[in-house]
C-alpha atoms as a PDB file:
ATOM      1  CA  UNK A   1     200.315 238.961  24.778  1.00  0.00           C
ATOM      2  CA  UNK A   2     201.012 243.011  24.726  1.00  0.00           C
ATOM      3  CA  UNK A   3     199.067 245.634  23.343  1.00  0.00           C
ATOM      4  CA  UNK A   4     200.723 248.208  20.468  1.00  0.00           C
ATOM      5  CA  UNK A   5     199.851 251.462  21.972  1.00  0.00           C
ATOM      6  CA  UNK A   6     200.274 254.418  19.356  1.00  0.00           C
ATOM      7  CA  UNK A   7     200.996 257.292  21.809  1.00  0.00           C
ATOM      8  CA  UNK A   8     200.357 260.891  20.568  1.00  0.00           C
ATOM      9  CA  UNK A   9     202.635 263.092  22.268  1.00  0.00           C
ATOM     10  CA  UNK A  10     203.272 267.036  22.158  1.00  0.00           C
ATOM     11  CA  UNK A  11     203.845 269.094  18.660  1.00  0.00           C
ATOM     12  CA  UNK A  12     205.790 271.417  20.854  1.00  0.00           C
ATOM     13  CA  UNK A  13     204.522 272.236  24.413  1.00  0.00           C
ATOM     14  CA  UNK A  14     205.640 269.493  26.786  1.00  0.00           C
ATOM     15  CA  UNK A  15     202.729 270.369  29.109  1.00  0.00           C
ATOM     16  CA  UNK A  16     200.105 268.992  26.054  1.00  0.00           C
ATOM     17  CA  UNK A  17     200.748 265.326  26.810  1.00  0.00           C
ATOM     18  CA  UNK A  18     198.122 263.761  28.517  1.00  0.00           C
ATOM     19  CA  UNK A  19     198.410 261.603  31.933  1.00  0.00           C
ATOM     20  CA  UNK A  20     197.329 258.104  29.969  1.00  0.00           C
ATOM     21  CA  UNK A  21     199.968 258.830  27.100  1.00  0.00           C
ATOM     22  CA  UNK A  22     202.425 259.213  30.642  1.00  0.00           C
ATOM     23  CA  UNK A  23     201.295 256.193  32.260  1.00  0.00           C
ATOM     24  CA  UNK A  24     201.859 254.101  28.664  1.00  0.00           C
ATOM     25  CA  UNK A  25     204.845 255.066  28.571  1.00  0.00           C
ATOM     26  CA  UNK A  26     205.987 254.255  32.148  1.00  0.00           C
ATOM     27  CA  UNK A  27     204.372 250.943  31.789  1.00  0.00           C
ATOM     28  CA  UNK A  28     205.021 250.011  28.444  1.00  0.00           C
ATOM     29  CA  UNK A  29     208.035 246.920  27.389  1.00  0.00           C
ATOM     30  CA  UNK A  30     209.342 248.693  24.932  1.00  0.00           C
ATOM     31  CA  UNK A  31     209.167 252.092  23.549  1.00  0.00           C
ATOM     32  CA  UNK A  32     209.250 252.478  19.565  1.00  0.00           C
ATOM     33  CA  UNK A  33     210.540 255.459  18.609  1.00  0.00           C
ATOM     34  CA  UNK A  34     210.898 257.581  15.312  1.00  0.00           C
ATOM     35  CA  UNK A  35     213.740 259.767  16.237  1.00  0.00           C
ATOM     36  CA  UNK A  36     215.315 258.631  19.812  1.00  0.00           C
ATOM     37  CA  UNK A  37     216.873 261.925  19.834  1.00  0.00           C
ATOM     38  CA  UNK A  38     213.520 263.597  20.111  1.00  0.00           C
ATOM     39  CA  UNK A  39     212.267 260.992  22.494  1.00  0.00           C
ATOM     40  CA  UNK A  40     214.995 260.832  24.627  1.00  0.00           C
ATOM     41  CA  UNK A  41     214.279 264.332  25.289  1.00  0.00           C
ATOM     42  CA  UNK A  42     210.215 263.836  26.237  1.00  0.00           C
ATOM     43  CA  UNK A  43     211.315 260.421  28.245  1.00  0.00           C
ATOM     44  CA  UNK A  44     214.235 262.468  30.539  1.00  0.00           C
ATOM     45  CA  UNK A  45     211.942 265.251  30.659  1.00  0.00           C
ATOM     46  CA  UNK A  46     209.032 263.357  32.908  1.00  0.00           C
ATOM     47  CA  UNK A  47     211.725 261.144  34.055  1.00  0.00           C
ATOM     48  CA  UNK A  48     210.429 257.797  32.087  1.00  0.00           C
ATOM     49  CA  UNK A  49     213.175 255.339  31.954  1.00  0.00           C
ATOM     50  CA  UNK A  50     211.106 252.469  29.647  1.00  0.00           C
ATOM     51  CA  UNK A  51     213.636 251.230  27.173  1.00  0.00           C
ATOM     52  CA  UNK A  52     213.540 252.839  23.270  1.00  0.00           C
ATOM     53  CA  UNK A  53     214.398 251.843  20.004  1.00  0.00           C
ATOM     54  CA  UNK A  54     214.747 253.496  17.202  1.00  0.00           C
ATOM     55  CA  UNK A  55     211.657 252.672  14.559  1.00  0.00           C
ATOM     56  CA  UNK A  56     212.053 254.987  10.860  1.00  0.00           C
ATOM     57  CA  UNK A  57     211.548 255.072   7.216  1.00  0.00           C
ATOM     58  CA  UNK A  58     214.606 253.690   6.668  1.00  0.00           C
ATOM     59  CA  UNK A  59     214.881 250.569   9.120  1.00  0.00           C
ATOM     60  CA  UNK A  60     211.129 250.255  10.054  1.00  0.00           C
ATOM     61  CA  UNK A  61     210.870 246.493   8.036  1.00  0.00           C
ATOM     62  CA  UNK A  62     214.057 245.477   9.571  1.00  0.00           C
ATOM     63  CA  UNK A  63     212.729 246.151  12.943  1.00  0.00           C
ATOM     64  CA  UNK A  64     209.176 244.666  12.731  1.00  0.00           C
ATOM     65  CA  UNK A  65     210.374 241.280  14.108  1.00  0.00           C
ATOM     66  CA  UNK A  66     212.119 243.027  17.053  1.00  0.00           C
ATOM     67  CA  UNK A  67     209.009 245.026  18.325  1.00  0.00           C
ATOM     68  CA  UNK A  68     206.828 241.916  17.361  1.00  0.00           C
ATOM     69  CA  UNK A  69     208.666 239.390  19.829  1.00  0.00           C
ATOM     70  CA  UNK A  70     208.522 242.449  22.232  1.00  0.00           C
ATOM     71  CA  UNK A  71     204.809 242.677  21.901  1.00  0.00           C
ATOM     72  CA  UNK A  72     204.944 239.107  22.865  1.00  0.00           C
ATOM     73  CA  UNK A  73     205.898 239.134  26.290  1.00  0.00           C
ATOM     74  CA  UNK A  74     204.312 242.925  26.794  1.00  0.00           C
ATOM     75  CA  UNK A  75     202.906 246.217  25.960  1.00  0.00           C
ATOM     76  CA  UNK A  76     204.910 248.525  23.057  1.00  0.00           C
ATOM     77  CA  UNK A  77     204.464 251.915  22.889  1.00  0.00           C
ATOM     78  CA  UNK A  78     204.911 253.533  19.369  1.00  0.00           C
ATOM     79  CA  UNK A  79     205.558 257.767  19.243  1.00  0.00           C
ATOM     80  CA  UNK A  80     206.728 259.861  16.415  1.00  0.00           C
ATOM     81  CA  UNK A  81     208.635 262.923  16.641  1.00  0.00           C
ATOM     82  CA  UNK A  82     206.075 264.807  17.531  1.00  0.00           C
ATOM     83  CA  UNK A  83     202.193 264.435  17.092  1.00  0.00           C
ATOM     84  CA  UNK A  84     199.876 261.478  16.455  1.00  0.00           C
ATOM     85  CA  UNK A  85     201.931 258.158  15.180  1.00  0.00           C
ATOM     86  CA  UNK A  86     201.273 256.269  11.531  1.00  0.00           C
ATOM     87  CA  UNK A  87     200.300 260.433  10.437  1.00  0.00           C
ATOM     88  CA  UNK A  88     203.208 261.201   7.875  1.00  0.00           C
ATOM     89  CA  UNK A  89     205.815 259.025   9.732  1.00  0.00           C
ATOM     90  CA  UNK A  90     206.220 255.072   9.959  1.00  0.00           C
ATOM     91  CA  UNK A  91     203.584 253.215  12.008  1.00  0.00           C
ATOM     92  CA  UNK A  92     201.409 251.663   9.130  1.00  0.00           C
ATOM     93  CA  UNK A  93     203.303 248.884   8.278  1.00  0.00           C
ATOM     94  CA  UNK A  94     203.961 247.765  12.332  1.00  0.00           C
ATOM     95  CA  UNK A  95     200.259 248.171  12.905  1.00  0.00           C
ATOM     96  CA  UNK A  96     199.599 245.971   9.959  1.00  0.00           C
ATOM     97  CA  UNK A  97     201.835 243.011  11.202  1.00  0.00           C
ATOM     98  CA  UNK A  98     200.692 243.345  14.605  1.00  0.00           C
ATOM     99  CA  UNK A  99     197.187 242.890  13.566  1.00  0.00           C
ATOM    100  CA  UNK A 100     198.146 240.264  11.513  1.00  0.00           C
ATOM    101  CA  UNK A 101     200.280 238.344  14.236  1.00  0.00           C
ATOM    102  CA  UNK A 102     196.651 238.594  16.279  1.00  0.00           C
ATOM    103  CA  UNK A 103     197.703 241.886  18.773  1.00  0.00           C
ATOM    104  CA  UNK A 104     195.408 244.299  20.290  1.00  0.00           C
ATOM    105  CA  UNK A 105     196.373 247.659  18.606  1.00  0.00           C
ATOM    106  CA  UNK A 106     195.033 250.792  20.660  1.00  0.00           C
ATOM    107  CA  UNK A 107     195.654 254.500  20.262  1.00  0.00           C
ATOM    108  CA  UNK A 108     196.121 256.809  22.898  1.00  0.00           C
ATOM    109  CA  UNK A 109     194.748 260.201  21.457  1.00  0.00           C
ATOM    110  CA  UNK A 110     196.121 263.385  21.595  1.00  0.00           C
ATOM    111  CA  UNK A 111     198.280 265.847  19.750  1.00  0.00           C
ATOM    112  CA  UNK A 112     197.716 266.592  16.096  1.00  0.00           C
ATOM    113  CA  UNK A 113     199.086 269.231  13.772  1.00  0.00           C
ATOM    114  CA  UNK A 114     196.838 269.097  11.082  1.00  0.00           C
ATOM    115  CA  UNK A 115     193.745 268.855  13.262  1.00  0.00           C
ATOM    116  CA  UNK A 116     194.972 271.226  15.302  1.00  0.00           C
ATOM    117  CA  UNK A 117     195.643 273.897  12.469  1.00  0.00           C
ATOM    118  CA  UNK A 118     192.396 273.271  10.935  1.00  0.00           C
ATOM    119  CA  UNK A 119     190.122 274.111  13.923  1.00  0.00           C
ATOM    120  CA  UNK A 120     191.389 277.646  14.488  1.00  0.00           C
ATOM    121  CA  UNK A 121     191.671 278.079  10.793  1.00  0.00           C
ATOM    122  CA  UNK A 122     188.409 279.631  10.621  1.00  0.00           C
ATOM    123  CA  UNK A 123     187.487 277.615   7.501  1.00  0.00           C
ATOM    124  CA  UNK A 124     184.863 274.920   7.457  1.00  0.00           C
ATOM    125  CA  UNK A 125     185.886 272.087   9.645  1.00  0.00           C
ATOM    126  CA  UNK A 126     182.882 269.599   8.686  1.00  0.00           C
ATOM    127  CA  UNK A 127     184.540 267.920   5.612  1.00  0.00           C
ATOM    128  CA  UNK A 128     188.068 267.988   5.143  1.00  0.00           C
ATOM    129  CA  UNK A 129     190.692 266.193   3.004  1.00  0.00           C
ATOM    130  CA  UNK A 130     194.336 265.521   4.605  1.00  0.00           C
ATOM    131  CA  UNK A 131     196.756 265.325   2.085  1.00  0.00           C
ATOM    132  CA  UNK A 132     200.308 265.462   4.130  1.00  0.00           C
ATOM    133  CA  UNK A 133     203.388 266.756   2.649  1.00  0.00           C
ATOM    134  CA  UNK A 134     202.766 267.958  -1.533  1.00  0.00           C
ATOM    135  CA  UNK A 135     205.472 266.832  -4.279  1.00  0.00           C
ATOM    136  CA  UNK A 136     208.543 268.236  -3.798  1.00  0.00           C
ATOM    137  CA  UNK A 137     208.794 268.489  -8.043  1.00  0.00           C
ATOM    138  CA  UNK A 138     206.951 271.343  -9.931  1.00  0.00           C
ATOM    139  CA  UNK A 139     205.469 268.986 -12.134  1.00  0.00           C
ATOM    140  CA  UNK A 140     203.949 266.484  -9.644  1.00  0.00           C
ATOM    141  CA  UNK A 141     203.221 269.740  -7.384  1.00  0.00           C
ATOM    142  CA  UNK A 142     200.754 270.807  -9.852  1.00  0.00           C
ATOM    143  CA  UNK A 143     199.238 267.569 -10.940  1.00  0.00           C
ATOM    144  CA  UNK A 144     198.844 266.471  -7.540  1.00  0.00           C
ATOM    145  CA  UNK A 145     196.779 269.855  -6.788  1.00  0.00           C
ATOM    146  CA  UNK A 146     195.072 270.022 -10.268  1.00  0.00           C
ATOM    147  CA  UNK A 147     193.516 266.080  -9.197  1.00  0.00           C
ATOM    148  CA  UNK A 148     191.725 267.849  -6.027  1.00  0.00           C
ATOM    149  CA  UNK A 149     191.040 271.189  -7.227  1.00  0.00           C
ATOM    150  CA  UNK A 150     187.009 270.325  -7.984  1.00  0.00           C
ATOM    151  CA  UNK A 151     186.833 268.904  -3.959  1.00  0.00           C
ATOM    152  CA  UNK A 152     184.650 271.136  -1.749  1.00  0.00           C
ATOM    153  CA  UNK A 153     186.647 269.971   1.357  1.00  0.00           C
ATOM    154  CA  UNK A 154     188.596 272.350   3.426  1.00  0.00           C
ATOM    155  CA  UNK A 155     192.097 271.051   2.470  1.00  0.00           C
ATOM    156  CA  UNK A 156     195.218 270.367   4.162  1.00  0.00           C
ATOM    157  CA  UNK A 157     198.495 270.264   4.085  1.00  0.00           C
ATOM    158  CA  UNK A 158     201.944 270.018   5.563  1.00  0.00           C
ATOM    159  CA  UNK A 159     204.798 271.861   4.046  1.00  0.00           C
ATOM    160  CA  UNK A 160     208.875 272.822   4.788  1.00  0.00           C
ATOM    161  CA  UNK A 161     210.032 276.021   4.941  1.00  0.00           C
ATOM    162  CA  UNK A 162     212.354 275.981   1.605  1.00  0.00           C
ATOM    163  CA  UNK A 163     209.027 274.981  -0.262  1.00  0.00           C
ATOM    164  CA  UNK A 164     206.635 277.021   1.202  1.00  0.00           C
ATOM    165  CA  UNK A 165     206.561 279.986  -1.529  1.00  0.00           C
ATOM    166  CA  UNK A 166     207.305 277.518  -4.664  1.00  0.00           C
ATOM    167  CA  UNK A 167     203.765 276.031  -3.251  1.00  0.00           C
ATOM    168  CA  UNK A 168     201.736 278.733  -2.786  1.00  0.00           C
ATOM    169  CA  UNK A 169     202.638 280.105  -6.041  1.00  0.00           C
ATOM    170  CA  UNK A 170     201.476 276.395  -7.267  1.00  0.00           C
ATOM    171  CA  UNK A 171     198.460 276.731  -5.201  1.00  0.00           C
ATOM    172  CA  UNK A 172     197.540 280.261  -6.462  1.00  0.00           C
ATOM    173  CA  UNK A 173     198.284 278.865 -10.372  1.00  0.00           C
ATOM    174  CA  UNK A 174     196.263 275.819  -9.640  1.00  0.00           C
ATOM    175  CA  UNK A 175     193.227 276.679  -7.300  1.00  0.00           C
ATOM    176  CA  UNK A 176     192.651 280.285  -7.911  1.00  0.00           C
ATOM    177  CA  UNK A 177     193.005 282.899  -4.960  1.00  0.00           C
ATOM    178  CA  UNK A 178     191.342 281.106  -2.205  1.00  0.00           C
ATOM    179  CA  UNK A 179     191.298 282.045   1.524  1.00  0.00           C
ATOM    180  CA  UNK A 180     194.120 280.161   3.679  1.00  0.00           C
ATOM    181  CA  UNK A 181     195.546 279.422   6.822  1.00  0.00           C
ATOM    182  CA  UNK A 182     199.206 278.917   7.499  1.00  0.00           C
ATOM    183  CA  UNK A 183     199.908 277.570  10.926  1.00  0.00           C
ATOM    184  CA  UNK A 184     203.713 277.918  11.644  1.00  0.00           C
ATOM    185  CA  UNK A 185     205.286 276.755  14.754  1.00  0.00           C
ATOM    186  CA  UNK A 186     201.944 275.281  16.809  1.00  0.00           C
ATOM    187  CA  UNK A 187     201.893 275.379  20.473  1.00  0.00           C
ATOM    188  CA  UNK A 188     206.048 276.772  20.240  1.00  0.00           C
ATOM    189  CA  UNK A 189     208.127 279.690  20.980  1.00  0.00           C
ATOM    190  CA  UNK A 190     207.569 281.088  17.828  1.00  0.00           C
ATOM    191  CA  UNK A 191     203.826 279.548  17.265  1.00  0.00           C
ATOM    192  CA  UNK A 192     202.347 282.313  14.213  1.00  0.00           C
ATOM    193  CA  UNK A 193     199.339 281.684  12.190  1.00  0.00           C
ATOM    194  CA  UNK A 194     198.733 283.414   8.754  1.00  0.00           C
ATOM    195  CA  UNK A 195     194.627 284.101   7.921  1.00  0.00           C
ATOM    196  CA  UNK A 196     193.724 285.789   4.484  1.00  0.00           C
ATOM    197  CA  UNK A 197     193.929 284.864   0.879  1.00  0.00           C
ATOM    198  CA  UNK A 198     196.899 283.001  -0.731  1.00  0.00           C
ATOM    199  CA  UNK A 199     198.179 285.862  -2.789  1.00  0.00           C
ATOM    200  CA  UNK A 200     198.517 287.960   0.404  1.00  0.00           C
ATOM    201  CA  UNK A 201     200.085 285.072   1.988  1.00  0.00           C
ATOM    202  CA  UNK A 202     202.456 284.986  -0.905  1.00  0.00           C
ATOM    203  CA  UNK A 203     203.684 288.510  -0.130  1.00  0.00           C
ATOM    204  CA  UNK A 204     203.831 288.096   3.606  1.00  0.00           C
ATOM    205  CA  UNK A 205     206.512 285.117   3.351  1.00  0.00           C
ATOM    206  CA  UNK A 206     208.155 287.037   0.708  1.00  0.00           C
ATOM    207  CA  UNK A 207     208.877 290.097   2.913  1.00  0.00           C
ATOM    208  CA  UNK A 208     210.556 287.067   5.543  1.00  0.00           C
ATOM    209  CA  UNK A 209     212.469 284.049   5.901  1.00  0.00           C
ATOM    210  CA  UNK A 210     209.721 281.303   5.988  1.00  0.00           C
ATOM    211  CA  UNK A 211     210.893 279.221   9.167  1.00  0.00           C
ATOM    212  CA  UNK A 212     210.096 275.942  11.070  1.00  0.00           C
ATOM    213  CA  UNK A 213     207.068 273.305  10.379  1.00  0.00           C
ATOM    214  CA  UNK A 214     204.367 274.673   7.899  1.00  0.00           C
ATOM    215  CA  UNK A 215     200.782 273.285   8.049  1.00  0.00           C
ATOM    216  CA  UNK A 216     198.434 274.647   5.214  1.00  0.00           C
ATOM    217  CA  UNK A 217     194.438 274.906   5.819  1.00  0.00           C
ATOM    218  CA  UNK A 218     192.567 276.026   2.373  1.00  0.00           C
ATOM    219  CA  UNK A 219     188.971 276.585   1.316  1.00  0.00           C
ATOM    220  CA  UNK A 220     187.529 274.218  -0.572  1.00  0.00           C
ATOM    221  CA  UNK A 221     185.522 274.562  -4.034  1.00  0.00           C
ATOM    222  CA  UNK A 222     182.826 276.603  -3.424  1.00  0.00           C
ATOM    223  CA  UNK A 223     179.903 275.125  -5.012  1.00  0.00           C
ATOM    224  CA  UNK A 224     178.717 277.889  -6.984  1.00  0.00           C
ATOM    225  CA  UNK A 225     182.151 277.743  -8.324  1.00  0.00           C
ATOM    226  CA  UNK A 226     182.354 274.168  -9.190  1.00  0.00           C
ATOM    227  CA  UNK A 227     182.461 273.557 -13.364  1.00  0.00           C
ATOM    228  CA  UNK A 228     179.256 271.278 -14.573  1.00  0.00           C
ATOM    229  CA  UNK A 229     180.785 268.049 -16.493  1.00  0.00           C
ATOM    230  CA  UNK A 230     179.604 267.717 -19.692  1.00  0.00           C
ATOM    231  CA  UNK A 231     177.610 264.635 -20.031  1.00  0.00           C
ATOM    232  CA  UNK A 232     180.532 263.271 -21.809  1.00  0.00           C
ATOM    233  CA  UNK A 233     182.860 263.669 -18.881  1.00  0.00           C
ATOM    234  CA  UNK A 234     180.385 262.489 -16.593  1.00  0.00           C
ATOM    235  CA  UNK A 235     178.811 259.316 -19.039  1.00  0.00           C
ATOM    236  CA  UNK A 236     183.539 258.573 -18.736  1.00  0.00           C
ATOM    237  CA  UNK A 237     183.587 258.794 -15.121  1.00  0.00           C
ATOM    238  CA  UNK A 238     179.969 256.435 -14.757  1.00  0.00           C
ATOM    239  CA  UNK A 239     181.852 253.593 -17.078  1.00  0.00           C
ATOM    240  CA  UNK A 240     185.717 254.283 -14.832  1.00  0.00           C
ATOM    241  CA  UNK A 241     182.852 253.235 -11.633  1.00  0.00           C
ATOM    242  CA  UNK A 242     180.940 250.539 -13.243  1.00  0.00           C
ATOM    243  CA  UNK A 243     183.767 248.735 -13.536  1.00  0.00           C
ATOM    244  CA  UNK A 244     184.408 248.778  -9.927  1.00  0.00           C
ATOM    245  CA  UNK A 245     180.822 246.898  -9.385  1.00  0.00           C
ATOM    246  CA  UNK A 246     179.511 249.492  -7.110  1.00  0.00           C
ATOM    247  CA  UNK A 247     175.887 250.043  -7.830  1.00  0.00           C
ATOM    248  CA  UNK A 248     173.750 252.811  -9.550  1.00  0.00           C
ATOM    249  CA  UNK A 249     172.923 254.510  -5.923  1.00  0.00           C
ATOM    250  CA  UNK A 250     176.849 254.464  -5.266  1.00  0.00           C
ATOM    251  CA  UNK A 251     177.710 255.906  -8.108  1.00  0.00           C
ATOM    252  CA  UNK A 252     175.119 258.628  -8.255  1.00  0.00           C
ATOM    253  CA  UNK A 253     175.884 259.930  -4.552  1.00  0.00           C
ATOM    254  CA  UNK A 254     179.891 259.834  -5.398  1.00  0.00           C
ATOM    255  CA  UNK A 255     179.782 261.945  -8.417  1.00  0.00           C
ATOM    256  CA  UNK A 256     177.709 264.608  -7.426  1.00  0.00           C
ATOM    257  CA  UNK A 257     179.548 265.890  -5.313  1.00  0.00           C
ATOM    258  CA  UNK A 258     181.932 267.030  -7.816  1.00  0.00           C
ATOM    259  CA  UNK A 259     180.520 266.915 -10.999  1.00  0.00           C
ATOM    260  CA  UNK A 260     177.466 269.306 -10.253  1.00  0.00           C
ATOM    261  CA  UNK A 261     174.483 267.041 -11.526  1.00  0.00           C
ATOM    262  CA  UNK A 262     171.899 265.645  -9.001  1.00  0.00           C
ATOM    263  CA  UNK A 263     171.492 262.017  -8.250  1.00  0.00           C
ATOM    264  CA  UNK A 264     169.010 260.836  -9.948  1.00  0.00           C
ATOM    265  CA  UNK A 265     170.197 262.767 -13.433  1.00  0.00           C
ATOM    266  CA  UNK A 266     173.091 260.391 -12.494  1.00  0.00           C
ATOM    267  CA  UNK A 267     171.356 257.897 -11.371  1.00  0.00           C
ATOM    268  CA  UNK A 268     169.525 257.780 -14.627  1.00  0.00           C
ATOM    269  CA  UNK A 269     172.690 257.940 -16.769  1.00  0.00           C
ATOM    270  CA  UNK A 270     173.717 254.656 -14.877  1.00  0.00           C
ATOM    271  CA  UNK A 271     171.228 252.845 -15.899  1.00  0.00           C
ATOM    272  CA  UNK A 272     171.453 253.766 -19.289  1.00  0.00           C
ATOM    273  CA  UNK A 273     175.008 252.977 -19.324  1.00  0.00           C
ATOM    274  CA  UNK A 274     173.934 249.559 -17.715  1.00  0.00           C
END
């Protein structure tokens, strides 16, 4: 029986891939691909000539029994366009059913926008919440923002170019003015990065033409910020958790982080509750 080896390969700068992601490749049955277009170019490029198939949103079920009864008689290598596989492109669902069909499933690290954009940020890298690409809607935009706007993780994003201002205005409505990162282009021709606060980011892209891949790093909610819950909001979100069966010492450590009472005033209130 194979192995499923998801390969990370480069976000733009061929010379990023790493000699094991190479040798996978080389060696590998079958090669999984989410755009063979893209591939094609990385494979001809160090000369790999390992068999590819296409593997995307749209046919990724249909293909599952394909790669499966490859897997079978060898190793599979899974890549995305660009970047770490099963991040923001199909690979979930083929790592599922090749766990579930008993096969070894082994990643080969390496390139990653969103961690890559986050470390030269300049913002706290210690806690972080990835989020991948916001609602293309208004409407969800905003709700989906509103529902982390309490978090204290640095937060991030991925965004296109058409939406990039119709989201930072979103941003600025919802979160306030915080400070930002906007990593355009990583590791590229063009690779740009964007540090200050989100209204001046808002005026740079207005003065151009926001182009290629957008990846968004923003503070989190500083905790002298951060809104105490009334004990009515809190004594709503104990109840929404006791109903989940997780325990008073649980609870207490989850919602202070964001509701701005200690643990044991929480831990208290669970018991009561109890």
């Amino acid at each position: 029986m194979g192995t499923l080896f998801l390969v990370a390969t480069p976000i733009g700068n061929l010379e990023d891939i790493s000699a094991r992601a190479l040798r996978i490749l080389k060696e590998s049955k079958l090669i999984a691909a989410e755009d063979t277009r893209h591939t094609k170019i990385l494979l001809d490029h160090f000369n790999i000539k390992t068999p590819y198939t296409s593997y995307f949103e749209h046919n990724k079920l249909h293909k599952l029994d394909l790669i499966l009864e490859k897997l079978s008689q060898g190793d599979v290598a899974l890549v995305s366009d660009a970047g770490t596989p099963a991040i923001n492109d199909p690979g979930y669902e083929l790592v599922k059913a090749a766990l579930a069909s008993s096969f070894d499933v082994r990643p080969v690290p390496g390139p990653s926008a969103p961690i890559s954009a986050l470390t030269v940020s300049g913002l706290p890298t210690d806690s972080f919440l990835y989020l991948g690409y916001l609602p293309h809607k208004t409407n969800e935009r905003k709700k989906s923002i509103e529902q982390i706007s309490e978090q204290p993780h640095t937060l991030i994003f991925l965004e296109a170019p058409h939406r990039l201002l119709d989201s930072l205005e979103d941003i600025l409505e919802t979160l306030g003015n915080r400070q930002i990162c906007i990593a355009r282009e990583m590791t590229k021709l063009y690779e740009e990065y964007f540090r200050g606060d989100i209204t001046e980011a808002i005026t740079y892209f207005k003065s151009k033409e926001p182009r290629g891949e957008f990846t968004l790093v923003i503070e989190g909610k500083k905790t002298e910020d951060r809104r105490r819950w009334t004990e009515d909001e809190l004594l709503k979100a104990i109840k929404k958790e006791l109903k989940k069966d997780k325990s008073a010492k649980e609870i207490s450590a989850e919602l202070a982080e964001s509701s701005g009472w200690n643990k044991k005033e929480i831990y208290n209130l669970v018991n009561k509750v109890k």
